[in-house]
N, C-alpha and C. Protein backbone atom coordinates (compact mmCIF):
# COMPACT_ATOMS: atom_id res chain seq x y z
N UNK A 1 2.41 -10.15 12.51
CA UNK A 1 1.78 -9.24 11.57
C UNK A 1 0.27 -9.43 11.62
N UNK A 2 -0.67 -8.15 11.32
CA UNK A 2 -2.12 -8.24 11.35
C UNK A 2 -2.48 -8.46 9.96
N UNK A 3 -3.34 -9.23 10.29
CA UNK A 3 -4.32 -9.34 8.33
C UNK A 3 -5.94 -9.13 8.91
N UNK A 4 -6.17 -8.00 8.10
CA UNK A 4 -7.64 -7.96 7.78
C UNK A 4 -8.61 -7.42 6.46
N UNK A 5 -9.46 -7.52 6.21
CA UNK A 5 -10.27 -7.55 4.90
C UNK A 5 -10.76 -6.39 5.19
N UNK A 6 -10.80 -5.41 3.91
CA UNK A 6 -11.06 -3.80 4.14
C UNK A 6 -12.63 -3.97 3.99
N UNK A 7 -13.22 -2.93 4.86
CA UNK A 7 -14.08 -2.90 5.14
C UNK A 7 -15.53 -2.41 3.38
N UNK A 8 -16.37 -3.13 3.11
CA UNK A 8 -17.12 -2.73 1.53
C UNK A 8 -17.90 -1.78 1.67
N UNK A 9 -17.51 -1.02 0.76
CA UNK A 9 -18.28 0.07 1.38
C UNK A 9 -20.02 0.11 0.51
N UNK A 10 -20.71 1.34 1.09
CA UNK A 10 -22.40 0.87 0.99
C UNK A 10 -22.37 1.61 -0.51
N UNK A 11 -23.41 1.56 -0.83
CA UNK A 11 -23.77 2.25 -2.39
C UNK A 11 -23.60 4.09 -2.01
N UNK A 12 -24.56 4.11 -1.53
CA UNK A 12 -24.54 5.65 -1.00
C UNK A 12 -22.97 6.02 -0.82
N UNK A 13 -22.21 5.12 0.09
CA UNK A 13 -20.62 5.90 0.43
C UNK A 13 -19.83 5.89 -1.22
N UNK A 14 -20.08 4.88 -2.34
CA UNK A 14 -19.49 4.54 -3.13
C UNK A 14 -19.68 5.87 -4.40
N UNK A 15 -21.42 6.11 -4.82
CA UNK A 15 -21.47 7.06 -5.39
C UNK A 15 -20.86 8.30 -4.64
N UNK A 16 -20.60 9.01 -3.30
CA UNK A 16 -19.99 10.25 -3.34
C UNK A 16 -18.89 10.15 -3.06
N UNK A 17 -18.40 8.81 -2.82
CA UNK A 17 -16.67 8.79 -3.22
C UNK A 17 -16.75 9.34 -5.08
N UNK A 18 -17.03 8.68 -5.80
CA UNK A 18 -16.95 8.83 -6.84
C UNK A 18 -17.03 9.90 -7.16
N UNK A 19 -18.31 10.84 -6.76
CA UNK A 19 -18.31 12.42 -6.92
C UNK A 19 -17.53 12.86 -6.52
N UNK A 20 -16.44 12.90 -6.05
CA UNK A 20 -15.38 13.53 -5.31
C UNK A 20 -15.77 14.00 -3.47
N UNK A 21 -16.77 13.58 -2.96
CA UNK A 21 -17.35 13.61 -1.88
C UNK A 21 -16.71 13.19 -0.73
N UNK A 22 -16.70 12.98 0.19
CA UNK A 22 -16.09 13.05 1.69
C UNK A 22 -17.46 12.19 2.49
N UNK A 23 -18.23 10.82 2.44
CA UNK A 23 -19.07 10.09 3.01
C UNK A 23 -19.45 10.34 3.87
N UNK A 24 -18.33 10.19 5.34
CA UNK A 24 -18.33 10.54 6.49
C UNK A 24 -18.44 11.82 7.07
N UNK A 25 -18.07 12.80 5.85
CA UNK A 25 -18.81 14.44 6.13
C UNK A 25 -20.44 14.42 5.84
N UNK A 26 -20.60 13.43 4.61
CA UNK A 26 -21.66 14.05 3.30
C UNK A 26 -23.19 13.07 3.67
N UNK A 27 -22.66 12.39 4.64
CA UNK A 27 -24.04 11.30 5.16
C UNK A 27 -24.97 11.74 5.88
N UNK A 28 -25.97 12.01 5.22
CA UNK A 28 -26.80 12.41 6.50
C UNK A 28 -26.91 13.31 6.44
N UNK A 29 -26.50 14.21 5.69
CA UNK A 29 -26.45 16.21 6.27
C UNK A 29 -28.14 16.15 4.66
N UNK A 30 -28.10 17.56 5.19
CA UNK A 30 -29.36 18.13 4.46
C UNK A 30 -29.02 18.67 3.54
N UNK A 31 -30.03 18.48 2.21
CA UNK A 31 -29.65 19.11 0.67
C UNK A 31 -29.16 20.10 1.16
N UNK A 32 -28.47 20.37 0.18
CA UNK A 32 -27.93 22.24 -0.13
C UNK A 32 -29.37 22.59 -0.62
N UNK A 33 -28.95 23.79 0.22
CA UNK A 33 -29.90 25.14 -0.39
C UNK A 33 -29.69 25.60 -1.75
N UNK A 34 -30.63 26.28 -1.80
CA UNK A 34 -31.14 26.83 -3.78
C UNK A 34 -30.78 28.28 -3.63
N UNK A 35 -30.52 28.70 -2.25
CA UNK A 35 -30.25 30.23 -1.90
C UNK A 35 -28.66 30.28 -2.22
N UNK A 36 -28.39 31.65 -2.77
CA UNK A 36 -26.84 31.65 -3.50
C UNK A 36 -26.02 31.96 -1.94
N UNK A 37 -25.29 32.09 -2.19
CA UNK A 37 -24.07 31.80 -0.32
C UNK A 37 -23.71 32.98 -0.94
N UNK A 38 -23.48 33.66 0.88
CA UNK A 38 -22.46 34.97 0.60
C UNK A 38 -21.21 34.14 0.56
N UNK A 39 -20.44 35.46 -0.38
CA UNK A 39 -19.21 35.37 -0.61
C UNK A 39 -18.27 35.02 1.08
N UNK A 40 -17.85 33.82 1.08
CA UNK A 40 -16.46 33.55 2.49
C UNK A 40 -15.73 35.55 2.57
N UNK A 41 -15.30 35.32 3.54
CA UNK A 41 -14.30 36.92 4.47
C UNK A 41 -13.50 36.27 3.58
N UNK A 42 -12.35 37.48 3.38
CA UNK A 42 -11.05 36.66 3.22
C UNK A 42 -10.18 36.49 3.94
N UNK A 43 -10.79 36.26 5.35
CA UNK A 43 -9.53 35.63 6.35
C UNK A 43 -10.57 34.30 6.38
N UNK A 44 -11.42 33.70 5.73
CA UNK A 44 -12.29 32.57 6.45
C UNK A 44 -10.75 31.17 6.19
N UNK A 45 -11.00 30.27 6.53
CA UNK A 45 -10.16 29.63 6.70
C UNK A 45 -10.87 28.56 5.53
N UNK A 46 -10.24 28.03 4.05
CA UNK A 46 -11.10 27.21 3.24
C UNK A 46 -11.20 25.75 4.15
N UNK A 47 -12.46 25.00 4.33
CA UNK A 47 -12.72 23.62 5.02
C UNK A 47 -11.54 22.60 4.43
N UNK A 48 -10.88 22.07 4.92
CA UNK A 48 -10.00 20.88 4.99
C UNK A 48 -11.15 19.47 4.99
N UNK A 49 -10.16 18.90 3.36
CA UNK A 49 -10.83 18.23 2.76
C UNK A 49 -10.20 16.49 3.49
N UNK A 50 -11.03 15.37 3.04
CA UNK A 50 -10.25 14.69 3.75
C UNK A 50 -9.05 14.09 3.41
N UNK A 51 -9.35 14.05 1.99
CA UNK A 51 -7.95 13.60 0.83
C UNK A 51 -7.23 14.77 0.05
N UNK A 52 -6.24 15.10 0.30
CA UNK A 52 -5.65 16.18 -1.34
C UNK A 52 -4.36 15.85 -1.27
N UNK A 53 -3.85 16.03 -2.36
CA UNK A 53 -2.37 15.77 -2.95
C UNK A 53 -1.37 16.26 -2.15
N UNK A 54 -0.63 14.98 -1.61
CA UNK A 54 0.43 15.47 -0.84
C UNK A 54 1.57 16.23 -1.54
N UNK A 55 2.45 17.43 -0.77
CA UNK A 55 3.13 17.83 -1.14
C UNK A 55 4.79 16.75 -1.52
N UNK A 56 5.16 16.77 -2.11
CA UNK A 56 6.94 16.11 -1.90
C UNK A 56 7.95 17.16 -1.64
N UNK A 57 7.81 18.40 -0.76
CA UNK A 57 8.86 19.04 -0.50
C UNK A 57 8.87 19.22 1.24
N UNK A 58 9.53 19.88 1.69
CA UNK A 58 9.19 20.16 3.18
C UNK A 58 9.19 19.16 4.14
N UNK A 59 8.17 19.19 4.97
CA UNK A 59 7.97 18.08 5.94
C UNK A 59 7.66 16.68 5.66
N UNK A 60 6.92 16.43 4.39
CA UNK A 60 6.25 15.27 3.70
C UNK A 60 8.36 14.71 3.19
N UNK A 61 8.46 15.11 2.56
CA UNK A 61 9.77 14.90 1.44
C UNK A 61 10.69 14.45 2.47
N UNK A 62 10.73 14.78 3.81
CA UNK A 62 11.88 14.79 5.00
C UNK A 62 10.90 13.18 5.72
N UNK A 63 9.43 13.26 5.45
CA UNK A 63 9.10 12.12 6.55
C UNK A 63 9.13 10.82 5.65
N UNK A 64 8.66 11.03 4.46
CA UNK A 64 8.70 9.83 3.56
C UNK A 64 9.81 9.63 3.02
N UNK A 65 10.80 10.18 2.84
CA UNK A 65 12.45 10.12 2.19
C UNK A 65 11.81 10.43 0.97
N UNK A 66 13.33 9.66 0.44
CA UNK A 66 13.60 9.80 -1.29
C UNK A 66 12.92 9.13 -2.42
N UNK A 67 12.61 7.99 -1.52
CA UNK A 67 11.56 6.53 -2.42
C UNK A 67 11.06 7.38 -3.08
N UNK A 68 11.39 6.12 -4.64
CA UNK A 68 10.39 7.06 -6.09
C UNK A 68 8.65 6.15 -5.75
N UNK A 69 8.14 7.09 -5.34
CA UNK A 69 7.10 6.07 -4.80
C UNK A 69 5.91 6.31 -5.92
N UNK A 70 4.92 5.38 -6.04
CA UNK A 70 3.96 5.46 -7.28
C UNK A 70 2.65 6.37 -7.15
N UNK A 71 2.36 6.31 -5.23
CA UNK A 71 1.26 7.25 -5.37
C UNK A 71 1.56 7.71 -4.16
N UNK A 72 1.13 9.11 -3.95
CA UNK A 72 1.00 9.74 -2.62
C UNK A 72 -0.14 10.19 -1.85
N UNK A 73 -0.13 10.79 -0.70
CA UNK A 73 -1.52 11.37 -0.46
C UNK A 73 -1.05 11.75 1.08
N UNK A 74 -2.23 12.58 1.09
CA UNK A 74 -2.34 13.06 2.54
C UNK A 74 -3.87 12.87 3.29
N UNK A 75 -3.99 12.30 4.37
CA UNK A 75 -4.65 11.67 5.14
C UNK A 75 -5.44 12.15 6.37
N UNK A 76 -6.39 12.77 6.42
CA UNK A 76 -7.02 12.70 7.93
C UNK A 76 -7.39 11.40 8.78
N UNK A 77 -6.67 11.30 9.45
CA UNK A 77 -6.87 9.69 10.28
C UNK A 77 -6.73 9.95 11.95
N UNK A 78 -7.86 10.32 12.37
CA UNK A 78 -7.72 10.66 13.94
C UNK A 78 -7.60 9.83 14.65
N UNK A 79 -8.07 8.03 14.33
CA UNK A 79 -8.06 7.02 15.39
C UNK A 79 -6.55 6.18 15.00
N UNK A 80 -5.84 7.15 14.38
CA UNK A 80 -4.26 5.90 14.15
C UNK A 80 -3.47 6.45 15.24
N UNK A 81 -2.64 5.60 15.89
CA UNK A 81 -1.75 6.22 16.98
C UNK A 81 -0.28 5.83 16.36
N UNK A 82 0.52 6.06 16.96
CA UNK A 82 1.61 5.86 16.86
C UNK A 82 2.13 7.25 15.83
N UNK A 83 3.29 7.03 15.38
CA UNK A 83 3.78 8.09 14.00
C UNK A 83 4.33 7.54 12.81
N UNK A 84 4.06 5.99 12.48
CA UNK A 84 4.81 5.46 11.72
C UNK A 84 3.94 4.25 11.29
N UNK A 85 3.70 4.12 10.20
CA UNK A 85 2.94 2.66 9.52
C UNK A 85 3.21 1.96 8.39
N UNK A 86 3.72 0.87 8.62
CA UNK A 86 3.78 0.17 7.37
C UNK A 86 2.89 -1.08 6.90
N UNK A 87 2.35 -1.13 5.48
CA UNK A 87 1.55 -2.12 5.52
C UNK A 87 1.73 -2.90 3.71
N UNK A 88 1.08 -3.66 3.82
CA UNK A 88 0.91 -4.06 2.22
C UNK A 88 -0.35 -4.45 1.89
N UNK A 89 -0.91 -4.05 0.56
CA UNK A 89 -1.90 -4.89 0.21
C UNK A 89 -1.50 -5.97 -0.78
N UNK A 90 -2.47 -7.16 -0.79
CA UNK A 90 -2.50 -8.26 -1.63
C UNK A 90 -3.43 -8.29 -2.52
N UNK A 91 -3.32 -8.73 -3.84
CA UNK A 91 -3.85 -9.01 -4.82
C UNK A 91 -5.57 -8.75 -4.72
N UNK A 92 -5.66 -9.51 -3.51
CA UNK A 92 -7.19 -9.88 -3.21
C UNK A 92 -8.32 -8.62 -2.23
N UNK A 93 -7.04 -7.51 -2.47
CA UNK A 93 -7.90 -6.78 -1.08
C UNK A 93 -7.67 -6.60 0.13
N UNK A 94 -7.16 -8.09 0.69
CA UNK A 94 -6.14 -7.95 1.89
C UNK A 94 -4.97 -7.16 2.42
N UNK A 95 -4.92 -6.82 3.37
CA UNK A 95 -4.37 -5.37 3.97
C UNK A 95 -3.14 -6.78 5.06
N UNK A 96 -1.90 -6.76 4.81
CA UNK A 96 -1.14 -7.40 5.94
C UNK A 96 -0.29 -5.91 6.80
N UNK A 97 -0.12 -6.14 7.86
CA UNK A 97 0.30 -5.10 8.53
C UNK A 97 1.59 -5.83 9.02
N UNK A 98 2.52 -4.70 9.06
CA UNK A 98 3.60 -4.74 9.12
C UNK A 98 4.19 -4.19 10.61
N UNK A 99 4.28 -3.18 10.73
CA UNK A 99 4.10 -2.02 11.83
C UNK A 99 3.07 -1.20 12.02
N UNK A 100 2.62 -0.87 12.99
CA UNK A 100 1.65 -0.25 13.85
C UNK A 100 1.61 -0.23 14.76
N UNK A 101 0.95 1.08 15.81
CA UNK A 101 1.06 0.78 16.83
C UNK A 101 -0.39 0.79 17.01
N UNK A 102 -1.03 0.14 18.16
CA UNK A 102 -2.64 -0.30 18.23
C UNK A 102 -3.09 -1.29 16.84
N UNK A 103 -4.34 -1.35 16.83
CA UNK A 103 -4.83 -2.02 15.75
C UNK A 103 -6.50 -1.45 15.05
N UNK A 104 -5.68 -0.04 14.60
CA UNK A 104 -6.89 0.65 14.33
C UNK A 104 -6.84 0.20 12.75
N UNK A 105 -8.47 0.54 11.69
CA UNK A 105 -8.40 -0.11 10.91
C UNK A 105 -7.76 1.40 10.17
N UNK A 106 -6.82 0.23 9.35
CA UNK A 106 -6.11 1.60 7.68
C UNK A 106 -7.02 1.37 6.44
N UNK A 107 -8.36 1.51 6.45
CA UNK A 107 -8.59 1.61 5.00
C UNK A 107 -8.86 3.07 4.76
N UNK A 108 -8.88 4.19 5.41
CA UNK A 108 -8.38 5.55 5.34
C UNK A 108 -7.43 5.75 4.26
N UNK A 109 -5.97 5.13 4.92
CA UNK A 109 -4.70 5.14 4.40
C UNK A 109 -4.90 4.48 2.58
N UNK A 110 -5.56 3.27 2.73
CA UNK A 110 -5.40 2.23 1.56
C UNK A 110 -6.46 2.89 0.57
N UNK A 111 -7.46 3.97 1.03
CA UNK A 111 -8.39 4.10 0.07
C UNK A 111 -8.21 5.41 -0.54
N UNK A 112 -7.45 6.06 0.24
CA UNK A 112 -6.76 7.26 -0.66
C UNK A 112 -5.62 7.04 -1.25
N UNK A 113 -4.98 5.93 -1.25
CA UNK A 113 -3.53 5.93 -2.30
C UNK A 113 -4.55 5.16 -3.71
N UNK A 114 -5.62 4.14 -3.02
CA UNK A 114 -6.00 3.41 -4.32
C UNK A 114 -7.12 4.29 -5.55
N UNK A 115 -6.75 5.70 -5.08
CA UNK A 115 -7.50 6.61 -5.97
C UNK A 115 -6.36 7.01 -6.82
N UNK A 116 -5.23 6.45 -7.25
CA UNK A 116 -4.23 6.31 -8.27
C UNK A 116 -3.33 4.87 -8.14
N UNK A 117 -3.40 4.15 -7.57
CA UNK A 117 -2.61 3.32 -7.79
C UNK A 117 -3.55 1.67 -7.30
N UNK A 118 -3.63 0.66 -7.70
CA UNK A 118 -3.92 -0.80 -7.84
C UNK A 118 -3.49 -1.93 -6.79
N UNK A 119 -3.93 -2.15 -5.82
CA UNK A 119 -3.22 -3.27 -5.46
C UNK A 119 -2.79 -4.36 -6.24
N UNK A 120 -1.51 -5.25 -5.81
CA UNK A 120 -0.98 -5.18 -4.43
C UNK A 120 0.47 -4.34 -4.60
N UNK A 121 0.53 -3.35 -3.27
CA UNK A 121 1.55 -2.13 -2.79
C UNK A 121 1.91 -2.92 -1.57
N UNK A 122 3.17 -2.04 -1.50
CA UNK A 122 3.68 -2.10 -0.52
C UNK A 122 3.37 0.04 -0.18
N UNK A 123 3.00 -0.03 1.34
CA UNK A 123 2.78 1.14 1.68
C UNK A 123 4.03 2.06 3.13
N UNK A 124 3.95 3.06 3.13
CA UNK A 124 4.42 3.87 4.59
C UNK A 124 3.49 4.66 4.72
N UNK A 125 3.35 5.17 5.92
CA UNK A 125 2.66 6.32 6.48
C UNK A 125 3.24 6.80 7.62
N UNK A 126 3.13 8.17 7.22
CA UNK A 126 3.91 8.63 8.38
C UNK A 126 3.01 10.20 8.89
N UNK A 127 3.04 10.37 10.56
CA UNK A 127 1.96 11.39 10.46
C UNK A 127 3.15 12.35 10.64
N UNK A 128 2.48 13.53 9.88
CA UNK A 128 3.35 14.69 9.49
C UNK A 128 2.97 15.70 11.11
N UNK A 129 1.17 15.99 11.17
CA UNK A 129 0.39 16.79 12.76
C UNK A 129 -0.66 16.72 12.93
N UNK A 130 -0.34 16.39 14.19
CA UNK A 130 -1.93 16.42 14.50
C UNK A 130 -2.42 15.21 13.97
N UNK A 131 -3.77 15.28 13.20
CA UNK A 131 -4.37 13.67 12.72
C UNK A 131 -3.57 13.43 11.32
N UNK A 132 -2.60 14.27 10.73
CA UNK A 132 -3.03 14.64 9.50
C UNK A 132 -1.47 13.37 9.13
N UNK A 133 -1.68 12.43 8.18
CA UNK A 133 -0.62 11.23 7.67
C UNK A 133 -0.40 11.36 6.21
N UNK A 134 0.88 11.90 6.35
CA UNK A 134 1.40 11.65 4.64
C UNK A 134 1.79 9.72 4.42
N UNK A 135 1.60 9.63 3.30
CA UNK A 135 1.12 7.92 2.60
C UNK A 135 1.70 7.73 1.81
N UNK A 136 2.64 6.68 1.45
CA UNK A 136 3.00 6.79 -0.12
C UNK A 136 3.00 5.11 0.07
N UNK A 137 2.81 4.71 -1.71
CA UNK A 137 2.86 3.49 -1.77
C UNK A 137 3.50 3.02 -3.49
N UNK A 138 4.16 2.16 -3.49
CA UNK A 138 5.47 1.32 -4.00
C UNK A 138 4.41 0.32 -4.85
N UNK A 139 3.91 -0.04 -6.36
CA UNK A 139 4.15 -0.99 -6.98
C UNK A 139 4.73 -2.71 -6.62
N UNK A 140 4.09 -3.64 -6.01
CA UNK A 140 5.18 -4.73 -5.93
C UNK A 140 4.26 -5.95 -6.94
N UNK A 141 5.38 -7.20 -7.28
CA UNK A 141 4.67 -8.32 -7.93
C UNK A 141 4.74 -9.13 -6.57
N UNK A 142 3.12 -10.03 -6.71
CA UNK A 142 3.15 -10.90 -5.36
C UNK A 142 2.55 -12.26 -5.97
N UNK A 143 3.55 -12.87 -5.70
CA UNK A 143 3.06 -14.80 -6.00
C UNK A 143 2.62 -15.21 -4.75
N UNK A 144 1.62 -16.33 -4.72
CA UNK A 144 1.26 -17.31 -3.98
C UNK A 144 2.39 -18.63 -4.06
N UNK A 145 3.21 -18.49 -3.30
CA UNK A 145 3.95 -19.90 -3.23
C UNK A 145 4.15 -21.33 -1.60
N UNK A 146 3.69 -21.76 -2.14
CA UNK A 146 3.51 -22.95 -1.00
C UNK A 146 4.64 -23.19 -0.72
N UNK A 147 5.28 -22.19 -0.16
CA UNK A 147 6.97 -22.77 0.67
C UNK A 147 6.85 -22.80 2.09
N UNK A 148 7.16 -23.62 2.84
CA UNK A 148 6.87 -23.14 4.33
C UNK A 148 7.82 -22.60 4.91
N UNK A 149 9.17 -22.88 5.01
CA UNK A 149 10.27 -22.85 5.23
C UNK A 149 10.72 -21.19 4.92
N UNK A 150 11.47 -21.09 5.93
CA UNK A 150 12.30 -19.32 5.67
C UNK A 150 11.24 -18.42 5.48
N UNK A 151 12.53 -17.23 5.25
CA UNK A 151 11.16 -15.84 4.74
C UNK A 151 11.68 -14.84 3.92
N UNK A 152 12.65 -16.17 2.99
CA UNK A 152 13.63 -14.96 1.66
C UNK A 152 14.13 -16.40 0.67
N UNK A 153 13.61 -16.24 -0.58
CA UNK A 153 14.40 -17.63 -1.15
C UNK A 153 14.68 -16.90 -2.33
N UNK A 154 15.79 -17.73 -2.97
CA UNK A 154 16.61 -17.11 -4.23
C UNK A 154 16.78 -18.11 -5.05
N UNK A 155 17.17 -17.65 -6.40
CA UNK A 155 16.97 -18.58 -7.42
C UNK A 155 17.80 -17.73 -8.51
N UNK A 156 19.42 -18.21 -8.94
CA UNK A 156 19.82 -17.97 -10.09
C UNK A 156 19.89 -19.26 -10.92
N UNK A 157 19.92 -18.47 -12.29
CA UNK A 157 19.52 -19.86 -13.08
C UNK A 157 20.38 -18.78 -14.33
N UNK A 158 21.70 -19.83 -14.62
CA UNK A 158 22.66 -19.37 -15.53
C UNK A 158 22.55 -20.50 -16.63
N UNK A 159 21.92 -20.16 -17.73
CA UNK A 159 22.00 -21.43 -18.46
C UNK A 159 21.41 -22.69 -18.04
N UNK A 160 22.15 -23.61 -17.93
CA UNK A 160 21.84 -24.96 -16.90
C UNK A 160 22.30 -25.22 -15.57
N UNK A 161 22.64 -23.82 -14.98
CA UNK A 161 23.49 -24.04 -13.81
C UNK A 161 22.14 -23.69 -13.09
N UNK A 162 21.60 -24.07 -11.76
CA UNK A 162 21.01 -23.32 -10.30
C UNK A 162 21.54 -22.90 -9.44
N UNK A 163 21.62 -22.03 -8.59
CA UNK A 163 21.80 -22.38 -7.36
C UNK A 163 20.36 -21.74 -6.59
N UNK A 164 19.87 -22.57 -5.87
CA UNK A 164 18.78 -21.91 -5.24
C UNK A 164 19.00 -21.54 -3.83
N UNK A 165 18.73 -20.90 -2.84
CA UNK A 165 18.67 -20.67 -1.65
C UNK A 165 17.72 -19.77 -0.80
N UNK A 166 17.85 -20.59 0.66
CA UNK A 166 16.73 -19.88 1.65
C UNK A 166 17.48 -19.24 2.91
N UNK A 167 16.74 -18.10 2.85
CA UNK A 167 17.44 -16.96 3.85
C UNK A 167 18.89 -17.12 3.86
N UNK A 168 19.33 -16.91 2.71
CA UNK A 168 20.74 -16.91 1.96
C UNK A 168 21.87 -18.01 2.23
N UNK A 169 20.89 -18.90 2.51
CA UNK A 169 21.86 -20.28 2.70
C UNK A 169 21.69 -21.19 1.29
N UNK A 170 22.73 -21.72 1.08
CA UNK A 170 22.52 -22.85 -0.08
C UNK A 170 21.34 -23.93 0.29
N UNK A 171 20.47 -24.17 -0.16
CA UNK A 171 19.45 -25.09 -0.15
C UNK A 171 19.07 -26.42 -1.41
N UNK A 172 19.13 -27.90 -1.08
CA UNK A 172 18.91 -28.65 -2.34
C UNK A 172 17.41 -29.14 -2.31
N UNK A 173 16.74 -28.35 -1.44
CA UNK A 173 15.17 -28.43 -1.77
C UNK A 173 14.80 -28.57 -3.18
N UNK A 174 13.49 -29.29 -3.69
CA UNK A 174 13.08 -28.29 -4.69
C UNK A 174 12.74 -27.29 -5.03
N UNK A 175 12.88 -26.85 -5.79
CA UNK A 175 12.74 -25.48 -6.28
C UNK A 175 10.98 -25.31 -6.38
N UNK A 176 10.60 -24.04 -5.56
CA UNK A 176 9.13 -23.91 -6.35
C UNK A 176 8.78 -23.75 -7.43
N UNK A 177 8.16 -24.46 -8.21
CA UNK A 177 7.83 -23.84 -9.96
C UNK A 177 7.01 -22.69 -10.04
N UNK A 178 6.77 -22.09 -8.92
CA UNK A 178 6.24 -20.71 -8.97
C UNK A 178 7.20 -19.84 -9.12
N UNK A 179 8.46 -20.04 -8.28
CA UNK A 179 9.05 -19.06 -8.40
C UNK A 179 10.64 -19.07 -10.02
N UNK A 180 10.63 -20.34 -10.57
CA UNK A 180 10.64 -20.95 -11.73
C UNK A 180 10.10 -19.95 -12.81
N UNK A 181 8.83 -19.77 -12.51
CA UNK A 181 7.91 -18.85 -13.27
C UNK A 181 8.29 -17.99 -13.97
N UNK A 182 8.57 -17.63 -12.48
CA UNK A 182 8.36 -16.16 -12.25
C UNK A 182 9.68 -15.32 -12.92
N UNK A 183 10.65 -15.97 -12.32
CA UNK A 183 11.82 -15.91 -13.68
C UNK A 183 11.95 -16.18 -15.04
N UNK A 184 11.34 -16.81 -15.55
CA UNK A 184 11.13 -17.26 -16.43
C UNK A 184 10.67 -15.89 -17.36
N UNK A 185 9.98 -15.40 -16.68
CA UNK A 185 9.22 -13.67 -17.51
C UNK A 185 10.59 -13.45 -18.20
N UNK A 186 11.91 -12.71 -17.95
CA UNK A 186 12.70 -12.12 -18.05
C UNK A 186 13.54 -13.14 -19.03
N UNK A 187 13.50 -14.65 -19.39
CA UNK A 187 14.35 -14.87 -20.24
C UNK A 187 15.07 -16.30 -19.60
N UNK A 188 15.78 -17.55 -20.22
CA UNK A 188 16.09 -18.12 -19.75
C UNK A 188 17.59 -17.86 -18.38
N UNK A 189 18.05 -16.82 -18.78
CA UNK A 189 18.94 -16.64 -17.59
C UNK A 189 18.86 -15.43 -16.52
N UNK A 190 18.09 -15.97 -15.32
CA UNK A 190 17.84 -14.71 -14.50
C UNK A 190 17.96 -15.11 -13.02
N UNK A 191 17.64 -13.96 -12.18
CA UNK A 191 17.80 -13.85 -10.69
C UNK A 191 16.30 -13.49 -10.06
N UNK A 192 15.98 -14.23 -9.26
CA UNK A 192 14.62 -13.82 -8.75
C UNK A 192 14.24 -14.43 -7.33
N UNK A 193 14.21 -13.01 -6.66
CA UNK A 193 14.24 -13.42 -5.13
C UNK A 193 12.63 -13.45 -4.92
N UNK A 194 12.05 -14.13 -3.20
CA UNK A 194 10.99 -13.53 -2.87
C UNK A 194 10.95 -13.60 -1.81
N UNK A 195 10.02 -12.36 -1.17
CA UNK A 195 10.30 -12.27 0.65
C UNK A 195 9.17 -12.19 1.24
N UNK A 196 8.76 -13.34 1.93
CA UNK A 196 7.12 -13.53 2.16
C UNK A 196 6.38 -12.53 2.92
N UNK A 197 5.38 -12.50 2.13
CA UNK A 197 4.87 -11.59 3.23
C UNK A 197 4.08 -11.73 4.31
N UNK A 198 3.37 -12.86 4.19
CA UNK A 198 2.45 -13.36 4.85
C UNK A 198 1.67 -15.20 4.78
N UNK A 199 1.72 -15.85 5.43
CA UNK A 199 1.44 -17.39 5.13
C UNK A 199 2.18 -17.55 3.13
N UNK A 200 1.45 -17.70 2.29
CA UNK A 200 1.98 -18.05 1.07
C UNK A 200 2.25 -16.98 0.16
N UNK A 201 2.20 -15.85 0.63
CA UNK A 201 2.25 -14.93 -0.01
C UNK A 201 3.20 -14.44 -0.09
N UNK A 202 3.93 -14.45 -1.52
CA UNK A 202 5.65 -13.52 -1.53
C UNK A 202 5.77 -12.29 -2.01
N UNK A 203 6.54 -11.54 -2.18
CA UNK A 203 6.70 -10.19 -2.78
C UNK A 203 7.77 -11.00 -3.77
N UNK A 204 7.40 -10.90 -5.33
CA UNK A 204 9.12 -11.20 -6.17
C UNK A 204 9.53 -10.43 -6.95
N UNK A 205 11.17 -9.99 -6.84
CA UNK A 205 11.52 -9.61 -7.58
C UNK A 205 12.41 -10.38 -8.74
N UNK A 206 12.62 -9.64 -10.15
CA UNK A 206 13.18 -10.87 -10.87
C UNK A 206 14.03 -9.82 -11.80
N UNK A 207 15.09 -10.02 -12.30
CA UNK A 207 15.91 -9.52 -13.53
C UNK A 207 17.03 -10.75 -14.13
N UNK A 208 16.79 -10.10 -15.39
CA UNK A 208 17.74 -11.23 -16.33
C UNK A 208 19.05 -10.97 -15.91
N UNK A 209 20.24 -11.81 -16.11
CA UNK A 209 21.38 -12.08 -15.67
C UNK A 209 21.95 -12.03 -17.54
């Protein structure tokens, strides 16, 4: 898997993100004129923006499936190859890559879903034509746990009973008190897996029993 730190962007790119602006169109070009614009033909074709709300029916709804996903979007991304991307972000900003093909950078992808939704996600992308990538990205909780071992550990806890396990084998390790924790949210009797994502980093899920 790839890990890299998304690229910060400058003041100038930050205020016309904020304006609803397009950077990489809006850098550099010359004020607008004070002269009023003729009215567009009405066959002109309106300019394609670089972000707008993906559809969920049609081609998008058929490439991303059914996932109730938290945010969507649609993407101009000319230097991604392949037709398929999966990635996650972490808490901190960090982008781990999952699938890809090449190693072009996704903060394209990561900076138009995070205009509704927070890291850390779990993401897909999938290109629908041409440059153009429908995105959706998933809500996840992510602990830091110092386990080295495996890359799935479990933890029911019935009362005073445990059983813990790694990559679904019975294990009499100790238990991480992170992931202790982390169950712990939900109540003294619960189930709470986690599936690393990267060096210490887990994805967990947890529900009471």
């Amino acid at each position: 898997m790839g890990l890299f730190r998304r690229r910060q962007e400058t003041l100038n790119e930050q205020l016309l993100r904020e304006a609803g602006l397009d950077p990489a169109q809006s850098l550099g070009e010359p004020a607008a004129s004070t002269e009023p614009r003729p009215e567009p033909e009405p066959d002109t074709e309106p300019p394609r923006q670089l972000y707008r709300p993906l559809a969920v029916d049609g081609v998008a709804r058929v490439a991303l499936g059914s996932k109730n996903w938290d945010a969507v979007a649609a993407v101009q991304a000319p230097a991604l190859g392949g037709d398929r991307i999966e990635f996650t972000t972490l808490p901190n900003g960090d982008v781990i890559v999952s699938q890809e093909s090449g190693d072009a950078d996704l903060s394209p992808l990561a900076e138009a879903l995070e205009q509704h939704v927070s890291p850390p996600y779990n993401a897909t992308a999938v290109r629908q034509e041409g440059t153009l990538w429908g995105v959706g990205a998933k809500r996840i909780q992510v602990a830091e746990i110092p386990f080295p071992r495996g890359e799935r550990i479990q933890l029911s806890r019935n009362g005073d009973e445990d059983e813990f396990r790694v990559d679904s084998e019975p294990s009499h390790e100790p238990v991480p008190p992170e992931l202790e924790r982390a169950g712990a949210t939900v109540g003294e009797s619960f189930y709470v897996e986690a599936s690393r994502i990267d060096g210490d980093f887990w994805e967990v899920k947890v529900s009471p029993l």
